[in-house]
Protein backbone atom coordinates (compact mmCIF):
# COMPACT_ATOMS: atom_id res chain seq x y z
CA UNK A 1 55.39 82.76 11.49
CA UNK A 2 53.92 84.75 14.01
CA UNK A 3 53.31 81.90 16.34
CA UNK A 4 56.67 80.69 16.40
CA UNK A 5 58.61 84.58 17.34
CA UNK A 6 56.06 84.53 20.39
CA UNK A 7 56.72 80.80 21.09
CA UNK A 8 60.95 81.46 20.82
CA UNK A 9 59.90 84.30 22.33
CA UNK A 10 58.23 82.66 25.46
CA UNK A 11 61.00 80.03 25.93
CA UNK A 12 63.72 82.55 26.25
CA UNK A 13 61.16 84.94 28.57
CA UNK A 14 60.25 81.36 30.29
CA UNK A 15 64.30 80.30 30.99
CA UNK A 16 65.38 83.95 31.83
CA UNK A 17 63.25 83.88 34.59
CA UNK A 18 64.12 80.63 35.64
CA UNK A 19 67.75 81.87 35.97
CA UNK A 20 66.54 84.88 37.85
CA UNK A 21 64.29 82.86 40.35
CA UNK A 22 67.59 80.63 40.82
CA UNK A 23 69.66 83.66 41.13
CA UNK A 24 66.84 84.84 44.41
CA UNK A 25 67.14 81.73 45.44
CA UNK A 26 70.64 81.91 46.16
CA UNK A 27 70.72 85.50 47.27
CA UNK A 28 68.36 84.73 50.09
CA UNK A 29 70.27 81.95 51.40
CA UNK A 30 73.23 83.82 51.47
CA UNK A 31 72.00 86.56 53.37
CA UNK A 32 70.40 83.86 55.60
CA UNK A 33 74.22 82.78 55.89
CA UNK A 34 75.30 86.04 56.83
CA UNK A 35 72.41 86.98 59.36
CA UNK A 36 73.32 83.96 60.92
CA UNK A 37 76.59 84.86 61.51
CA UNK A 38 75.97 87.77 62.81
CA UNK A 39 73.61 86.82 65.23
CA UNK A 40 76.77 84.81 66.81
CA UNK A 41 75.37 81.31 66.33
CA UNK A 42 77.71 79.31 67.66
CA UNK A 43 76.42 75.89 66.98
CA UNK A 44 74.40 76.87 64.01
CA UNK A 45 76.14 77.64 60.55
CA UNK A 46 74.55 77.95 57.08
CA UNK A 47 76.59 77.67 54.08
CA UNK A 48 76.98 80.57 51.36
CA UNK A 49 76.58 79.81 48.16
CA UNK A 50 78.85 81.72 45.95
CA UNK A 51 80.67 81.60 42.28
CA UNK A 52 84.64 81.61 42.26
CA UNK A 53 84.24 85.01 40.54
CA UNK A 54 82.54 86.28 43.97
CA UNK A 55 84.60 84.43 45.81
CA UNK A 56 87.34 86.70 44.40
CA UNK A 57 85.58 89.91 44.71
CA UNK A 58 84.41 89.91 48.05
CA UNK A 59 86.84 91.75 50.40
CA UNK A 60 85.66 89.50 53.51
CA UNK A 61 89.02 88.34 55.38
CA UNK A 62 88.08 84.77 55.91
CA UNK A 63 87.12 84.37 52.23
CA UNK A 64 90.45 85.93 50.69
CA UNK A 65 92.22 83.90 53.59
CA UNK A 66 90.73 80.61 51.98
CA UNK A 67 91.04 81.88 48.26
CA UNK A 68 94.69 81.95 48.93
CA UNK A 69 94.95 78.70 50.75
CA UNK A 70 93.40 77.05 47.69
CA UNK A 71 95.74 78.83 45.65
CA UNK A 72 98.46 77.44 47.66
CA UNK A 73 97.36 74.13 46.99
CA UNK A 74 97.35 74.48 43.40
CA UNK A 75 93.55 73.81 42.99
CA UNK A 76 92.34 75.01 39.75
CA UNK A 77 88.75 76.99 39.63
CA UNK A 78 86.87 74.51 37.73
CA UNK A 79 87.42 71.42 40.37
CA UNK A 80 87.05 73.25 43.31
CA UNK A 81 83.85 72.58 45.19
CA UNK A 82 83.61 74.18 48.57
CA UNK A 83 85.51 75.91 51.35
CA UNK A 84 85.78 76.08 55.06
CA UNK A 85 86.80 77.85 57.69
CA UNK A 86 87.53 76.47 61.07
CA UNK A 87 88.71 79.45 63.79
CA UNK A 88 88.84 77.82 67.24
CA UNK A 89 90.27 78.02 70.79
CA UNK A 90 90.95 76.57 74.17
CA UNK A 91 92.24 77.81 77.39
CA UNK A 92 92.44 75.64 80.84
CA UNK A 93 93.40 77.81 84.41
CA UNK A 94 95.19 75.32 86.89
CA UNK A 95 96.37 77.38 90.26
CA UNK A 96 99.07 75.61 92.17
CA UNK A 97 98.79 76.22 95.89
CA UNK A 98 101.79 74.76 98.04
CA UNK A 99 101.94 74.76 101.89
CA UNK A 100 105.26 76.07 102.39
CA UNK A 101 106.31 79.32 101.27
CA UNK A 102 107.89 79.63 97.53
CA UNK A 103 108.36 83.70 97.67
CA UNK A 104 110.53 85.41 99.92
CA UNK A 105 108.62 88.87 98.84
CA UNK A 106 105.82 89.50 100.57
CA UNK A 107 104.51 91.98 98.43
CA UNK A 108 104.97 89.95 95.07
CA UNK A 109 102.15 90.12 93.07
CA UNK A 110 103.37 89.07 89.35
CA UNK A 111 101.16 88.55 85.97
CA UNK A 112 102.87 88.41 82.67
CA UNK A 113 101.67 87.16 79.43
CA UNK A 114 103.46 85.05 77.05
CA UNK A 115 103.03 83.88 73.92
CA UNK A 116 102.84 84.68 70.19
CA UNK A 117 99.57 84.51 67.53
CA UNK A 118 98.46 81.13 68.21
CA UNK A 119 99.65 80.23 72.08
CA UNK A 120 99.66 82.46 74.91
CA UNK A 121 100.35 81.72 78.54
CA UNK A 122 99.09 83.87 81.70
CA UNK A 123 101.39 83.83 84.36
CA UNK A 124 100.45 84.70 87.97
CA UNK A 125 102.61 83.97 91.24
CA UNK A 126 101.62 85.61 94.26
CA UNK A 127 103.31 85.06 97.88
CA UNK A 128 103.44 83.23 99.65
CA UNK A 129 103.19 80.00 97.57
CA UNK A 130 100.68 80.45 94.62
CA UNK A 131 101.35 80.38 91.03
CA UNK A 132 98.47 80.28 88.09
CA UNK A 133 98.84 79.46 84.76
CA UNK A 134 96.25 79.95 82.34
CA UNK A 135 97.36 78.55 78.50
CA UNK A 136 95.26 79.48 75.45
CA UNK A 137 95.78 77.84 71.81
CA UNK A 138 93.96 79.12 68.86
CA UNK A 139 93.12 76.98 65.97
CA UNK A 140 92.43 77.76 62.67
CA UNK A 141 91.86 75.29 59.88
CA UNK A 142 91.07 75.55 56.34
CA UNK A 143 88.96 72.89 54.54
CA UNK A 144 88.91 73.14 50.92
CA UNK A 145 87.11 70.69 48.70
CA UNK A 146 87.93 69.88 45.10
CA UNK A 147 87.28 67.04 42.79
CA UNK A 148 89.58 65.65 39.46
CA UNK A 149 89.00 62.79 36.80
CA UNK A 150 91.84 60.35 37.32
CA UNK A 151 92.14 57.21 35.24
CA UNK A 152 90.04 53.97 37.12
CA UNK A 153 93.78 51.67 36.93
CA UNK A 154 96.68 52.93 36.56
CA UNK A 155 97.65 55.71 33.85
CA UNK A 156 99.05 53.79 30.94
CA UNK A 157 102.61 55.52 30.07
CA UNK A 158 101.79 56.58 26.72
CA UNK A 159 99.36 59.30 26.42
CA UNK A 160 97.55 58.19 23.45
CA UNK A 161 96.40 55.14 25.53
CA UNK A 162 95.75 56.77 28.61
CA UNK A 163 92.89 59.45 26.54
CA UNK A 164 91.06 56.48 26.18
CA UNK A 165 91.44 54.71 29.60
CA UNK A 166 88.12 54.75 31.79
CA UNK A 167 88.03 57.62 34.77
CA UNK A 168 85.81 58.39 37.31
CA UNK A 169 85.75 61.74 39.54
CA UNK A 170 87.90 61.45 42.76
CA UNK A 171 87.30 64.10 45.70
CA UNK A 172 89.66 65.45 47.45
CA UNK A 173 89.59 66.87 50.86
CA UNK A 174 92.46 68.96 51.94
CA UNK A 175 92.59 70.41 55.39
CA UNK A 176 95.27 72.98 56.26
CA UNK A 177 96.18 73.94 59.90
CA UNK A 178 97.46 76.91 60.39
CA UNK A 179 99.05 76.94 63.43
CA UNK A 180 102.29 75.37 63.49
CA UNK A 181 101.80 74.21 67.02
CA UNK A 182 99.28 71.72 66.14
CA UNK A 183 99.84 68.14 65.07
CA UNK A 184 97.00 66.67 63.23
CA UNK A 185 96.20 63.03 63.89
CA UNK A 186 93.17 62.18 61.92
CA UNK A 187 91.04 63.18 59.33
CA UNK A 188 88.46 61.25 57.44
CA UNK A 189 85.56 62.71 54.80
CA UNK A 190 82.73 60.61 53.96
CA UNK A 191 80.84 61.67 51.33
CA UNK A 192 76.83 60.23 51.32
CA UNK A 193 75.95 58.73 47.82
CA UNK A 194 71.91 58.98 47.09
């Protein structure tokens, strides 16, 4: 009798610290994550590893910002599968020099800024015939990644025979641009299969 307490015993000791060593495991990649990004690694990103109940409890911006886009899309906890954040921008100066004079004010010397949260525009004239322009658009798109069973054909219209139809998992791949600016032309996801 004995033998089998320490044997139950040793399983349970033997799978709780399984689940503890999995638990490091993920702990230290995450802070890998996060040293990462705050070593400003542009090119270099390492993804966190989280559960949707720390997903909700971290007070990180960019996390609740995606928590609420996903709750936007109406993507229910148990299919979703990851999330990403995309925060980019791009500026181009072009100076326009013309040989006769535009400005009639030699001491003109104008620079305004334009613009709103995603576009800006800095706007230089100067006499006697220069004017700068210097656009900037910020980007910011959210990548969330979820997966549901559908039915293989098409659902049959009466429930009872569409219980027993034959489904697969599809995944879904919704990307969300924030700024209303920008159009989005194309988007593909391939997912490899080992």
């Amino acid at each position: 009798m004995t033998i089998i307490i320490l044997g139950v015993a040793l399983v349970a000791a033997w799978n709780q610290a399984d689940m503890y060593e999995k638990k490091w495991v993920t702990a230290e990649a995450n802070v890998k994550a996060y040293s990462n990004e705050l070593s400003y690694a542009k090119n270099k990103n390492t993804a966190l590893k989280l559960t949707v109940e720390q997903l909700r409890y971290f007070n990180d911006s960019v996390l609740q910002d995606l928590d609420n886009t996903r709750k936007e899309l109406k993507i229910k906890d148990k299919n979703l599968k990851a999330l990403q954040s995309v925060k980019s921008g791009f500026t181009k100066r072009d100076t326009i020099f013309h040989t006769d004079t535009l400005f009639k004010e030699p001491s003109l010397a104008m620079d305004t800024l334009i613009g709103d949260k995603w576009y800006s525009l800095k706007l230089g004239l100067k006499y006697p015939s220069m004017i700068a322009v210097e656009p900037y658009f910020k980007s910011e798109k959210h990548i969330i990644v979820s997966s549901k069973k559908e039915t293989v054909n098409p659902p049959k219209k009466f429930f009872l025979f569409r219980w027993f139809q034959r489904k697969h998992i599809v995944v879904h791949v919704d990307v969300v641009e924030k700024n209303p600016y920008v159009n989005e032309e194309t988007s593909r996801y391939v997912e490899i299969i080992k």
